[in-house]
Structures are given as structure tokens and as C-alpha cells.
Protein backbone atom coordinates (compact mmCIF):
# COMPACT_ATOMS: atom_id res chain seq x y z
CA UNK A 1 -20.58 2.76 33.78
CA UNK A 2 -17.35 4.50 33.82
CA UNK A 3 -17.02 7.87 34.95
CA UNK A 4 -17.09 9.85 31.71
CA UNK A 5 -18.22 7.42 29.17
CA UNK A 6 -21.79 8.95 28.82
CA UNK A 7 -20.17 12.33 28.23
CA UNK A 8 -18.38 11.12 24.80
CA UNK A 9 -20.04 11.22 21.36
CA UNK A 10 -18.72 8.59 20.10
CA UNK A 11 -21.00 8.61 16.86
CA UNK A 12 -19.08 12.01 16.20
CA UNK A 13 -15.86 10.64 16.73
CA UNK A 14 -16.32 8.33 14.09
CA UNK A 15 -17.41 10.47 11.80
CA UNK A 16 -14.80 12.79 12.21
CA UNK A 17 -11.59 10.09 12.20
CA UNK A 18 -9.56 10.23 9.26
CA UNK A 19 -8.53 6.97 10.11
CA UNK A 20 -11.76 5.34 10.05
CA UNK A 21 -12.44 7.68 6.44
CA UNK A 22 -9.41 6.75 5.29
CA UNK A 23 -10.02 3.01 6.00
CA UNK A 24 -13.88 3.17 4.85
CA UNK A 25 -12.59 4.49 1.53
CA UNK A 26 -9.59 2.22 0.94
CA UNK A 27 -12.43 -0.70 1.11
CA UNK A 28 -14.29 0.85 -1.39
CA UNK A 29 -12.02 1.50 -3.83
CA UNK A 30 -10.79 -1.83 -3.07
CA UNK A 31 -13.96 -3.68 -3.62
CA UNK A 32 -14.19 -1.57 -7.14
CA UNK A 33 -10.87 -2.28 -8.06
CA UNK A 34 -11.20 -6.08 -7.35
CA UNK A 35 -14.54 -6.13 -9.11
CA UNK A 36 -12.24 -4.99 -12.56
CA UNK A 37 -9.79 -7.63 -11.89
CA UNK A 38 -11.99 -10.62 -10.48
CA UNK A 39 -11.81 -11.97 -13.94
CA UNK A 40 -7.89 -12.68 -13.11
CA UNK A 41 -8.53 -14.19 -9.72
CA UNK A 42 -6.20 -11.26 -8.29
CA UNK A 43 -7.20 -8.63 -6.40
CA UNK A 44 -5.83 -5.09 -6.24
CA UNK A 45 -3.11 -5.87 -4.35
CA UNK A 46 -1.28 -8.71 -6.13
CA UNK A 47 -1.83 -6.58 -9.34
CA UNK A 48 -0.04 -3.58 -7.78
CA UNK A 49 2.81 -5.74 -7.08
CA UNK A 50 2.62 -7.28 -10.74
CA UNK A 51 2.84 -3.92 -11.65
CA UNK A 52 5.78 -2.53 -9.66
CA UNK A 53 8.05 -5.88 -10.94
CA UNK A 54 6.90 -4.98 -14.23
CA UNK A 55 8.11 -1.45 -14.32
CA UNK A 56 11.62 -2.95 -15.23
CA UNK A 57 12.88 -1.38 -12.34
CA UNK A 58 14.70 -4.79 -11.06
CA UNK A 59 13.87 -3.37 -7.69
CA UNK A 60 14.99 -5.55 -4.43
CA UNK A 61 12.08 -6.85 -2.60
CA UNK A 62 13.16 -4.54 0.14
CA UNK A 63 12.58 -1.51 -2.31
CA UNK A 64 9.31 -2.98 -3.41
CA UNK A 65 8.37 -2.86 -0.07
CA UNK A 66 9.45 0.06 0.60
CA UNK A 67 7.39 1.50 -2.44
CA UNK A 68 4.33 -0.28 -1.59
CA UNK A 69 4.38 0.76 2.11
CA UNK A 70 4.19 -2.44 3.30
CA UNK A 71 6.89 -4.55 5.13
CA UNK A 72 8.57 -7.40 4.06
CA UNK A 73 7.14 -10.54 5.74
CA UNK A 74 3.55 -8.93 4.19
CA UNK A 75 5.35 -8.48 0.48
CA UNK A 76 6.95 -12.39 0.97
CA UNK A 77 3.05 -13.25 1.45
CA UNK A 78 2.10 -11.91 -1.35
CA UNK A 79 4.63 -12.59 -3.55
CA UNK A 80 4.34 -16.39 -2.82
CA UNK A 81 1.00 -17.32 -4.79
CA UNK A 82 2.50 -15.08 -7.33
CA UNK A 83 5.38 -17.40 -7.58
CA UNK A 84 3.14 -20.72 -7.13
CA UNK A 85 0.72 -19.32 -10.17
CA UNK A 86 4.33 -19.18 -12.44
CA UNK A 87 4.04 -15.45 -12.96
CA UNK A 88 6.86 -14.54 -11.20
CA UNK A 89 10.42 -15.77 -10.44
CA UNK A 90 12.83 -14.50 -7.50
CA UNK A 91 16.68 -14.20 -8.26
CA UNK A 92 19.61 -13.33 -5.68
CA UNK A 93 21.58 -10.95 -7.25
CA UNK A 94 24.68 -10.27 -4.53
CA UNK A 95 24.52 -10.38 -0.91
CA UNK A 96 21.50 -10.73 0.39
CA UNK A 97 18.87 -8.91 -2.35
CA UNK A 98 16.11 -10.66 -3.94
CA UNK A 99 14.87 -9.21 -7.16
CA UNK A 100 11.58 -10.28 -8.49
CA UNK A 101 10.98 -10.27 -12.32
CA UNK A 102 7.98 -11.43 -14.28
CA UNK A 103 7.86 -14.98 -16.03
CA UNK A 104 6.30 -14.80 -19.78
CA UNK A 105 2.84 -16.00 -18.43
CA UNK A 106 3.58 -13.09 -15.86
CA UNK A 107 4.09 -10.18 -18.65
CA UNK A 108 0.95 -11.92 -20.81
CA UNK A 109 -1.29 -10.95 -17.54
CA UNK A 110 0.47 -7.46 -16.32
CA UNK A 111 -1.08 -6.65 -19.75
CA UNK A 112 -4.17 -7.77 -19.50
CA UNK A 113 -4.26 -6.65 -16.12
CA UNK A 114 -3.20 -3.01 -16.96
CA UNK A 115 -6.41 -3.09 -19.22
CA UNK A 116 -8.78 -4.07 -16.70
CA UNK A 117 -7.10 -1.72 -14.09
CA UNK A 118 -7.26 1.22 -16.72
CA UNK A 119 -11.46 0.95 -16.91
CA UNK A 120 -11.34 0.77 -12.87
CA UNK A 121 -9.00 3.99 -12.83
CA UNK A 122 -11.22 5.85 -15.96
CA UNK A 123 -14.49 5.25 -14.48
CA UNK A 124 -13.52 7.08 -11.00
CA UNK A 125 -11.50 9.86 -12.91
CA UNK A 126 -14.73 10.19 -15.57
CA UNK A 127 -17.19 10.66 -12.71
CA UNK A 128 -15.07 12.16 -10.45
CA UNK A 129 -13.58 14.46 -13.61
CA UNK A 130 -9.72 15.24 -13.61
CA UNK A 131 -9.38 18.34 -10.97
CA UNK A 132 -11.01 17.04 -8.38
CA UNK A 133 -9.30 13.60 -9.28
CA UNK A 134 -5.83 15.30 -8.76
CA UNK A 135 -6.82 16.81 -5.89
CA UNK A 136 -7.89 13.97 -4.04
CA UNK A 137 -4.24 12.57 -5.10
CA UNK A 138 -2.96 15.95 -3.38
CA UNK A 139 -4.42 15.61 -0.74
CA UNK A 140 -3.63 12.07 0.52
CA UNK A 141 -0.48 12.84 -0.34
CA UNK A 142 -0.15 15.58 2.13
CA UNK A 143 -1.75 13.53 4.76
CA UNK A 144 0.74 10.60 4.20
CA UNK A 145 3.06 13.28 4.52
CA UNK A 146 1.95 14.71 8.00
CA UNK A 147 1.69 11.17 9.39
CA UNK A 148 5.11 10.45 8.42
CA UNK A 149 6.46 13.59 10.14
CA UNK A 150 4.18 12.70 13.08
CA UNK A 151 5.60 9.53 13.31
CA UNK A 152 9.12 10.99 12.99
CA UNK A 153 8.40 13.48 15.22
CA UNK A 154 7.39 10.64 18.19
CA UNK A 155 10.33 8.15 17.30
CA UNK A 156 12.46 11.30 17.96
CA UNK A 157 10.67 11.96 21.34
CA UNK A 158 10.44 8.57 22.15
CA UNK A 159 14.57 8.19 21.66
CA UNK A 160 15.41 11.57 23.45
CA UNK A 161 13.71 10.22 26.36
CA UNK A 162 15.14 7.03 26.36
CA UNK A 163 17.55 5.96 29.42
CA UNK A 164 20.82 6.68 28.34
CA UNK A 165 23.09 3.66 28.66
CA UNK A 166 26.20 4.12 31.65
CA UNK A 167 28.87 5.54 30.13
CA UNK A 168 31.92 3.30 30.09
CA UNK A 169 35.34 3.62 31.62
């Protein structure tokens, strides 16, 4: 055994991680989301998509992405059974942007799918109750907020102690 090893509580660790609390919660509410929408043969994801095209926005798939907090190549994954089920269509609008919009079979289910995602979203805010509802919202939002200044904060470090390149003559 390593030197060390016994002397770590790894049980505590675990229970302490926001990571792994973060993660063990984003399953659930998954799963509970996807339970509401199984009836659509979409999960949570694809209907949060559906629902970002259908704000009318005419948001770039860069944007989208952007929004979602995912990167690209993930949002071209999941925008391609979209596409192959006829809900959506993609359009290049100048240069290089690709702008997703909604096909009329693709509207027909953002409704339906806003209904079903509505009794997901009321049953956690009716048993949860609105304060403490909004204050979960608060306060993931301030954690997404520290890691992104975290993560800031390192890329900065990271640059500052790069190798500077030779200066040229």
C-alpha cells in the first residue's frame, strides 16, 4: 500500500465534493425530467435545445452552445437526430453561422413538450415551495460563477507562466 493511502477518508471526501453532489443531483433531476418527457422519446437534453431554437432568438449554433454550456461538436450531436426526426432545419445565414429553426412538426412538439416539462418543473417547485426553489437557483448560480472565475483565474496563471517566445530582430 502506498505511503499515505490508509490515512485518507475517502468516504468523507465524497461526501463532501461538490462535484460528485453536483453530478449526483444533475442525474436525478435528469432521470425526473426524462421520466416527463419519455412519452416524446427525448430526453431533457434534446428538449432544452428544442427550446432554446424555439425562443425565436435565430441564435448561431455557436451561441446555442454557448448558452447551453456545451461545445459545439456535443451541440452538432445533438442537433443531428433532431434534424433526422424533421423537427429541425439548419440554414447558413453569412459567413460561416448556422442558425437552427424549428420545422412545423418541430413547433407542434416544443408545445407539447413545454407541457410535459411544465408538470416536471411544478412538481419540484410544489414540494420544494418557491423560496427555497429560488434559492437553490441562487445558489448554483453563484457556484457556476466561482468556477468560472477559478477557471479564469488558472488560464491567467497558466499564460503568465508560459515561455515567452524570442523576441525578434
Amino acid at each position: 500500500m502506498i505511503k499515505g493511502l490508509g490515512n485518507i477518508d475517502f468516504f468523507q471526501m465524497g461526501q463532501t465534493c461538490l462535484g460528485h453532489s453536483a453530478r449526483r443531483t444533475s442525474n436525478l433531476l435528469t432521470r425526473h425530467f426524462n421520466r416527463h418527457l419519455a412519452p416524446f422519446d427525448l430526453e431533457i437534453t434534446q428538449a432544452q435545445l428544442l427550446a432554446v431554437i424555439a425562443s425565436g432568438e435565430n441564435l448561431s449554433a455557436s451561441d446555442i452552445a454557448r448558452y447551453l454550456g456545451i461545445d459545439r461538436s456535443t451541440l452538432a450531436r445533438n442537433l443531428k437526430p433532431l434534424e433526422s426526426a424533421g423537427l429541425i432545419t439548419r440554414s447558413q445565414t453569412g459567413g460561416r453561422k448556422v442558425v437552427p429553426a424549428l420545422t412545423a412538426k418541430g413547433e407542434r412538439l416544443a408545445v407539447d413538450l413545454h407541457a410535459a416539462w411544465q408538470q416536471a418543473q411544478d412538481e419540484l417547485t410544489d414540494h420544494l415551495g418557491q423560496e427555497r426553489t429560488q434559492a437553490i437557483r441562487d445558489q448554483l448560480s453563484a457556484l457556476r460563477q466561482t468556477v468560472r472565475a477559478l477557471e479564469q483565474s488558472a488560464a491567467s496563471a497558466s499564460s503568465d507562466q508560459a515561455p515567452s517566445s524570442p523576441a525578434k530582430d
